[in-house]
N, C-alpha and C. Protein backbone atom coordinates (compact mmCIF):
# COMPACT_ATOMS: atom_id res chain seq x y z
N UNK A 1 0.81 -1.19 0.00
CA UNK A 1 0.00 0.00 0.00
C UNK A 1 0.87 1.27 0.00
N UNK A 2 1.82 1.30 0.87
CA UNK A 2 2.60 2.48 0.75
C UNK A 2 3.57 2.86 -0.63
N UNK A 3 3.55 1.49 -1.25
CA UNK A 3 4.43 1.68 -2.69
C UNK A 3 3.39 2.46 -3.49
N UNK A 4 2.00 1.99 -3.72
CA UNK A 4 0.89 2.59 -4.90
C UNK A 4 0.46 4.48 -3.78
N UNK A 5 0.75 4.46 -2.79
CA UNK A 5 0.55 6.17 -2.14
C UNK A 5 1.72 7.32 -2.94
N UNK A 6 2.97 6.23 -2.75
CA UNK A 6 4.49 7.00 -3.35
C UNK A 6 3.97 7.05 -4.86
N UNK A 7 3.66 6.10 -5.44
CA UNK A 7 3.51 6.45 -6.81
C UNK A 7 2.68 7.22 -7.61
N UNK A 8 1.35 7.09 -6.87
CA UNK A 8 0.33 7.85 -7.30
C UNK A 8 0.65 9.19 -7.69
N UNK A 9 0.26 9.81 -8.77
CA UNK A 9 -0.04 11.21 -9.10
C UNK A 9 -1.30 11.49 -9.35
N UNK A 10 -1.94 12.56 -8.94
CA UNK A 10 -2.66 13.02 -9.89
C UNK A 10 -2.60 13.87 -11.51
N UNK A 11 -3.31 13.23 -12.40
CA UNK A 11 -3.20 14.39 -13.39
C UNK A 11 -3.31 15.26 -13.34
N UNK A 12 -2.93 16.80 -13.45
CA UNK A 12 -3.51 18.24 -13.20
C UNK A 12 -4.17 18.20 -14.88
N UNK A 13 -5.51 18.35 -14.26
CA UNK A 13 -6.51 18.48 -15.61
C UNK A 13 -7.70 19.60 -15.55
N UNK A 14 -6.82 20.81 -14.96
CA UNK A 14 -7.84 22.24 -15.28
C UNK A 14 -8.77 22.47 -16.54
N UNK A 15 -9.41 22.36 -16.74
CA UNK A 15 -10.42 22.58 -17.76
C UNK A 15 -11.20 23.90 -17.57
N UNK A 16 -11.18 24.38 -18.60
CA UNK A 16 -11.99 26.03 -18.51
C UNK A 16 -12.92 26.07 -19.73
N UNK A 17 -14.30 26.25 -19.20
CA UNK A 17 -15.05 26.20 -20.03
C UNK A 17 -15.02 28.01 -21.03
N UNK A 18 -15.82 27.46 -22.32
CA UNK A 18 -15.54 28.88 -23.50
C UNK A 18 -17.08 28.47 -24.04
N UNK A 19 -17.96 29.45 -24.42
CA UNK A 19 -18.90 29.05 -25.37
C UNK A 19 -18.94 29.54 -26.95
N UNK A 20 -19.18 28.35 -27.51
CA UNK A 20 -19.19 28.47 -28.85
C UNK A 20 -20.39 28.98 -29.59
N UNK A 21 -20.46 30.19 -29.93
CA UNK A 21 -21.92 30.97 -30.45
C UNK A 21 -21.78 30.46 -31.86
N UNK A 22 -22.26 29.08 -31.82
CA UNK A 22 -22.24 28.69 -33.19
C UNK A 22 -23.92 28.80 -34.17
N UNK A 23 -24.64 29.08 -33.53
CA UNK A 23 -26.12 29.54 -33.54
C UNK A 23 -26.65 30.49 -33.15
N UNK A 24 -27.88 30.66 -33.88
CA UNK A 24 -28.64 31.97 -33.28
C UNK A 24 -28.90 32.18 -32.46
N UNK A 25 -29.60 31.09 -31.30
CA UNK A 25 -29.87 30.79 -29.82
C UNK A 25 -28.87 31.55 -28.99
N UNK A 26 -27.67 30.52 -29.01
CA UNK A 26 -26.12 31.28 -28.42
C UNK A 26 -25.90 32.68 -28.41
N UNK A 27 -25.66 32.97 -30.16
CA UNK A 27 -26.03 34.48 -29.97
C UNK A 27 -27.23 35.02 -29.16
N UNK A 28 -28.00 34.72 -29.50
CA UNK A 28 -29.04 35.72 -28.57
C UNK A 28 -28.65 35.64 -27.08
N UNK A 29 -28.45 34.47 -26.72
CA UNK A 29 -28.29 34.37 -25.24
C UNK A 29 -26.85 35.39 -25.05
N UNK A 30 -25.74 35.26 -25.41
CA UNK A 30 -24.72 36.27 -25.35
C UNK A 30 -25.16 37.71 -25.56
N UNK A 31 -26.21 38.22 -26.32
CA UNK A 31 -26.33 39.51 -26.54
C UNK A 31 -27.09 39.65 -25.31
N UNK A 32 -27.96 38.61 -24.32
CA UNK A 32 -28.85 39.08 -23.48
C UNK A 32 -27.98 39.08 -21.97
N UNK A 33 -26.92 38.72 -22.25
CA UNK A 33 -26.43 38.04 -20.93
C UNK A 33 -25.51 40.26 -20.78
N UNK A 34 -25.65 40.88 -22.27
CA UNK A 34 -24.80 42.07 -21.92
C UNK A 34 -26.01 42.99 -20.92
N UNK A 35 -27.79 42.78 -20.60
CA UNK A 35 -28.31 43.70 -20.00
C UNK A 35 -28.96 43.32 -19.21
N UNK A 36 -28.84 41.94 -18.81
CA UNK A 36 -29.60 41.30 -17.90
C UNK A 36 -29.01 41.15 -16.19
N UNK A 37 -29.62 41.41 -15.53
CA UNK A 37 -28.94 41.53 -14.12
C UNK A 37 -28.82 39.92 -13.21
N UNK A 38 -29.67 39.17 -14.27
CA UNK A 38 -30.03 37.65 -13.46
C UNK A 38 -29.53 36.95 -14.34
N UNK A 39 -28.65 35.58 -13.79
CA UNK A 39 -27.74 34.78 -15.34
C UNK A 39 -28.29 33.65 -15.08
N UNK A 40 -29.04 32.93 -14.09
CA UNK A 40 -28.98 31.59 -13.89
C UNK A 40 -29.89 30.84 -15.59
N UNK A 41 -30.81 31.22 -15.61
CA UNK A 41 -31.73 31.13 -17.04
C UNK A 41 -30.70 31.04 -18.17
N UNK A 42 -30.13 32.14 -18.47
CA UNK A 42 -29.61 32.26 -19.34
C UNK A 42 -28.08 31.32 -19.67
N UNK A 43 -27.39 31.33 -18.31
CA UNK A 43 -26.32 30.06 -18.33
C UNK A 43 -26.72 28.83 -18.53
N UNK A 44 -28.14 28.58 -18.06
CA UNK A 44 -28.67 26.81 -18.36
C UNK A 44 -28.67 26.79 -20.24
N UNK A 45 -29.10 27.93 -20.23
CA UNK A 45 -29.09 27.94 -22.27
C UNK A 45 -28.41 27.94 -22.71
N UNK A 46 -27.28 28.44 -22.44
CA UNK A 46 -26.08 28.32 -22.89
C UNK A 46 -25.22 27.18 -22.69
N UNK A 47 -25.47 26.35 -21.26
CA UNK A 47 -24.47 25.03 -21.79
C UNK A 47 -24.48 24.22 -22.58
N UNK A 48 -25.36 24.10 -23.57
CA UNK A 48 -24.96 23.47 -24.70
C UNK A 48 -23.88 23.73 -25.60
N UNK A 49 -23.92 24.93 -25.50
CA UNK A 49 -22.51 25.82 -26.18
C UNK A 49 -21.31 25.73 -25.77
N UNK A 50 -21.02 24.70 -24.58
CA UNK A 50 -19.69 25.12 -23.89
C UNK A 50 -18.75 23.95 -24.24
N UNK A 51 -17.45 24.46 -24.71
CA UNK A 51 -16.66 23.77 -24.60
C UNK A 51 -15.33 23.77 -23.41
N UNK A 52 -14.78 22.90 -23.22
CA UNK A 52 -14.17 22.42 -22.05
C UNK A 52 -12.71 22.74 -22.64
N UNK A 53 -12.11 23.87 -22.20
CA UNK A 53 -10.23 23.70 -22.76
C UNK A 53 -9.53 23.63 -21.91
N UNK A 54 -8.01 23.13 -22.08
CA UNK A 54 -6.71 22.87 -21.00
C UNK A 54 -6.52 24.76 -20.55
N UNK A 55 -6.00 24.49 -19.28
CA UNK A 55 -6.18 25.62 -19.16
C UNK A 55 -4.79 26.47 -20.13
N UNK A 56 -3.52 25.36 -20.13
CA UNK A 56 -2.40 26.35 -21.41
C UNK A 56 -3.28 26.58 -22.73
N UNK A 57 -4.26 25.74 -23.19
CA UNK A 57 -4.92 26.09 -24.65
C UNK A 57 -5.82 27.29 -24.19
N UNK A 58 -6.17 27.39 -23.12
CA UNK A 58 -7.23 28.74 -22.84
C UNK A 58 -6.35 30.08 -22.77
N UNK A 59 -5.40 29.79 -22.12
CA UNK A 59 -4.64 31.15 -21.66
C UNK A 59 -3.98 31.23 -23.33
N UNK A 60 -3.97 30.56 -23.91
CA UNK A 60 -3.04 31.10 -25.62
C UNK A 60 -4.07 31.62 -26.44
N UNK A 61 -5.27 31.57 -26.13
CA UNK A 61 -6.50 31.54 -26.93
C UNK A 61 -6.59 33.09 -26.74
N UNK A 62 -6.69 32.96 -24.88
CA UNK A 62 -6.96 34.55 -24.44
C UNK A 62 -6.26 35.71 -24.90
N UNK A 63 -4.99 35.04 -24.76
CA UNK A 63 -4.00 35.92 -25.25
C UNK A 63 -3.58 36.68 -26.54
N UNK A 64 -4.21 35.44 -27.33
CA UNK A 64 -4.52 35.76 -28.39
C UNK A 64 -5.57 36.32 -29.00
N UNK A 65 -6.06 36.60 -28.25
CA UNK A 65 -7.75 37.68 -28.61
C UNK A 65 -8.86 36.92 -29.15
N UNK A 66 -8.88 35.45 -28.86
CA UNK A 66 -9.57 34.89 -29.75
C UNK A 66 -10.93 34.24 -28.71
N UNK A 67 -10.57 34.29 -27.73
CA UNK A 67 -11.66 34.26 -26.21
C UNK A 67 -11.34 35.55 -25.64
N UNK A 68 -13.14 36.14 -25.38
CA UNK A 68 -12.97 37.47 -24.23
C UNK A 68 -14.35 37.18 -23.58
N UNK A 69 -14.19 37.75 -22.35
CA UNK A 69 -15.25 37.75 -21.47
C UNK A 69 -16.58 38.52 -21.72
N UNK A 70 -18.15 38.29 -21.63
CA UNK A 70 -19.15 38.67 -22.02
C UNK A 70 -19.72 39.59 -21.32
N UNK A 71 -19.60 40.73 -21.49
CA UNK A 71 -20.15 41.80 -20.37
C UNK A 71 -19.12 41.61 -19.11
N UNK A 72 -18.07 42.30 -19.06
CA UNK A 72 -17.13 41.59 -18.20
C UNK A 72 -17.47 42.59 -16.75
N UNK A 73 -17.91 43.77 -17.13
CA UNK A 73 -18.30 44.47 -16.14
C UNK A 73 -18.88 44.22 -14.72
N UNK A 74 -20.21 42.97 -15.27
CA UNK A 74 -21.27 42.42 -14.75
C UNK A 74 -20.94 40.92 -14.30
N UNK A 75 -20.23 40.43 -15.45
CA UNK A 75 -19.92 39.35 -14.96
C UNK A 75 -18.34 38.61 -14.75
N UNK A 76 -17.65 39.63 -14.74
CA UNK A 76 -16.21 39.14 -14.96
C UNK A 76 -15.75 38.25 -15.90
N UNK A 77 -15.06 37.64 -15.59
CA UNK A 77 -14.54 35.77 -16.61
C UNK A 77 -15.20 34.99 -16.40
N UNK A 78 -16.53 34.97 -15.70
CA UNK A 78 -17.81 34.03 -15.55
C UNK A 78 -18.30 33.35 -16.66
N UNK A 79 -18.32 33.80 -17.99
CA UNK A 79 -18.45 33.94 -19.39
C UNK A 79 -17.66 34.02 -20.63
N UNK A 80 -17.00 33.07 -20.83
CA UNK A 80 -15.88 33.66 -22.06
C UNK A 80 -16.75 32.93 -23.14
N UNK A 81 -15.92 33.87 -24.33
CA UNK A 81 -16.66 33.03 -25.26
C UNK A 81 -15.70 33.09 -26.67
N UNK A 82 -15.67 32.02 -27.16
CA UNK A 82 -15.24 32.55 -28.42
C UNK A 82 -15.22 33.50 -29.38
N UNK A 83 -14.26 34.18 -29.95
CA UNK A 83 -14.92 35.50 -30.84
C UNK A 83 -14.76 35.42 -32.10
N UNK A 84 -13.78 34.04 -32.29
CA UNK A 84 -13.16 34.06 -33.73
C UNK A 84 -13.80 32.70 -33.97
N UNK A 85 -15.03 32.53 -34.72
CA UNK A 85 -15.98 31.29 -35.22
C UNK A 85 -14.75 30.29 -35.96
N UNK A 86 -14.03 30.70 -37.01
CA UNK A 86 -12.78 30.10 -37.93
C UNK A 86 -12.65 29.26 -36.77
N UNK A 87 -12.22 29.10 -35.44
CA UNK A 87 -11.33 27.93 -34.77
C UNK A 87 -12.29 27.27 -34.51
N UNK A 88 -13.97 26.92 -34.77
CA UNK A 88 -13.99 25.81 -34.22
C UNK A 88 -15.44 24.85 -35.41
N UNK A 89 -14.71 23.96 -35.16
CA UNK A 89 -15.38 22.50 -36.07
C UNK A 89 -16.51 21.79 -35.25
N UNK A 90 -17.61 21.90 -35.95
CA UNK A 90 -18.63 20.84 -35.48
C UNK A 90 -18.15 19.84 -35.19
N UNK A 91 -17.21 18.99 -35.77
CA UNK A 91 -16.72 17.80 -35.93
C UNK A 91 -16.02 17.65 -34.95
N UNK A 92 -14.90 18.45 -34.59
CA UNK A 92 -13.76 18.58 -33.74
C UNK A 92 -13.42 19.34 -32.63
N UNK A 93 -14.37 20.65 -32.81
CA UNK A 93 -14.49 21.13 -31.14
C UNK A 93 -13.45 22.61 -32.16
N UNK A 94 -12.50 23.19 -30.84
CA UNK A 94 -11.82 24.12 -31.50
C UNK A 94 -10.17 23.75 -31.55
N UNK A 95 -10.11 24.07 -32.60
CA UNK A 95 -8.65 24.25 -32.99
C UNK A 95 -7.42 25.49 -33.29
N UNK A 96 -6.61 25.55 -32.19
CA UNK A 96 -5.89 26.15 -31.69
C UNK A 96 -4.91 26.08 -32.39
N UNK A 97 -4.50 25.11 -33.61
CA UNK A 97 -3.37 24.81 -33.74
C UNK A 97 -2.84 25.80 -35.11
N UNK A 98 -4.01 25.92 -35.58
CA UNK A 98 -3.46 27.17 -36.98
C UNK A 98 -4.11 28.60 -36.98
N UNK A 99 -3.28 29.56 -36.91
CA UNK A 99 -3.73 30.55 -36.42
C UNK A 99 -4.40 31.14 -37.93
N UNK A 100 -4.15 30.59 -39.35
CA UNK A 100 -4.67 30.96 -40.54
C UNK A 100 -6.25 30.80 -40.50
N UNK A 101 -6.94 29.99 -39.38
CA UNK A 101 -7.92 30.07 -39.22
C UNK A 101 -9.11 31.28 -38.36
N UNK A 102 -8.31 32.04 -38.20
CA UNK A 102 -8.57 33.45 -37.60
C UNK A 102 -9.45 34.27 -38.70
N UNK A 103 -10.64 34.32 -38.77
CA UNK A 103 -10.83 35.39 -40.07
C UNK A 103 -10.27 36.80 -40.28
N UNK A 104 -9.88 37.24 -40.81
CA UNK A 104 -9.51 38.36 -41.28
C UNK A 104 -10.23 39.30 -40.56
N UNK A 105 -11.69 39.55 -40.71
CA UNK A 105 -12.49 40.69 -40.64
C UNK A 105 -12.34 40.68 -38.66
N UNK A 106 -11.52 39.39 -38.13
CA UNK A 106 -11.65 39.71 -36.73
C UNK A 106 -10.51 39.99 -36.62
N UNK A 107 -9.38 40.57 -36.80
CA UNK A 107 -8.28 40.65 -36.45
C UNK A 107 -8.11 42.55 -36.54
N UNK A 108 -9.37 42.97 -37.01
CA UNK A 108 -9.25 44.70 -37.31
C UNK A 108 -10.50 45.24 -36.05
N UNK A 109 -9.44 46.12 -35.16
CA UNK A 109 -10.20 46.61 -34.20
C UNK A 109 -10.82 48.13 -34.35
């Protein structure tokens, strides 16, 4: 018993959720979540939208302008969401790995 205590690790497996406004729903719920003072409603609608990232793929994402927080005023980082649609695949979730997938029209502030 004391050999499998020494060996044991845990994985560190931070996961940070992002929502993907891949629909109109999403959108709407993101545009409502900027004037609404109550979120619980509106977060149940939205987890369908959420995807789960490592937290190094979240912080490169952030950094990269490609996740920002939704009404951050109101709700801080309670809410991130994707801003750049290009990274993510029905099929595959989002992909971080080519930044050529960035559209153009989001990279001009």
């Amino acid at each position: 018993m004391e050999t499998l205590a020494a060996e044991f690790r845990m994985i560190d497996s931070v996961q940070m959720p992002v929502i993907v406004p891949y629909d109109d729903d999403a959108r709407n719920a993101l545009e409502a979540l900027k004037f609404t003072k109550g979120c619980v409603r509106l977060a149940r609608r939205l987890q369908p939208y959420l995807v789960q990232l490592g937290r190094k793929e979240f912080d490169a994402l952030y950094k990269a302008g490609a996740i920002a927080p939704v009404n951050p005023g109101d709700w801080g980082d309670q809410f991130m969401q994707l801003v750049h649609p290009g990274l993510y695949h029905p099929d595959y979730g989002i992909n971080s790995d080519d930044p050529g997938l960035i559209e153009a029209d989001h990279l001009c502030w």
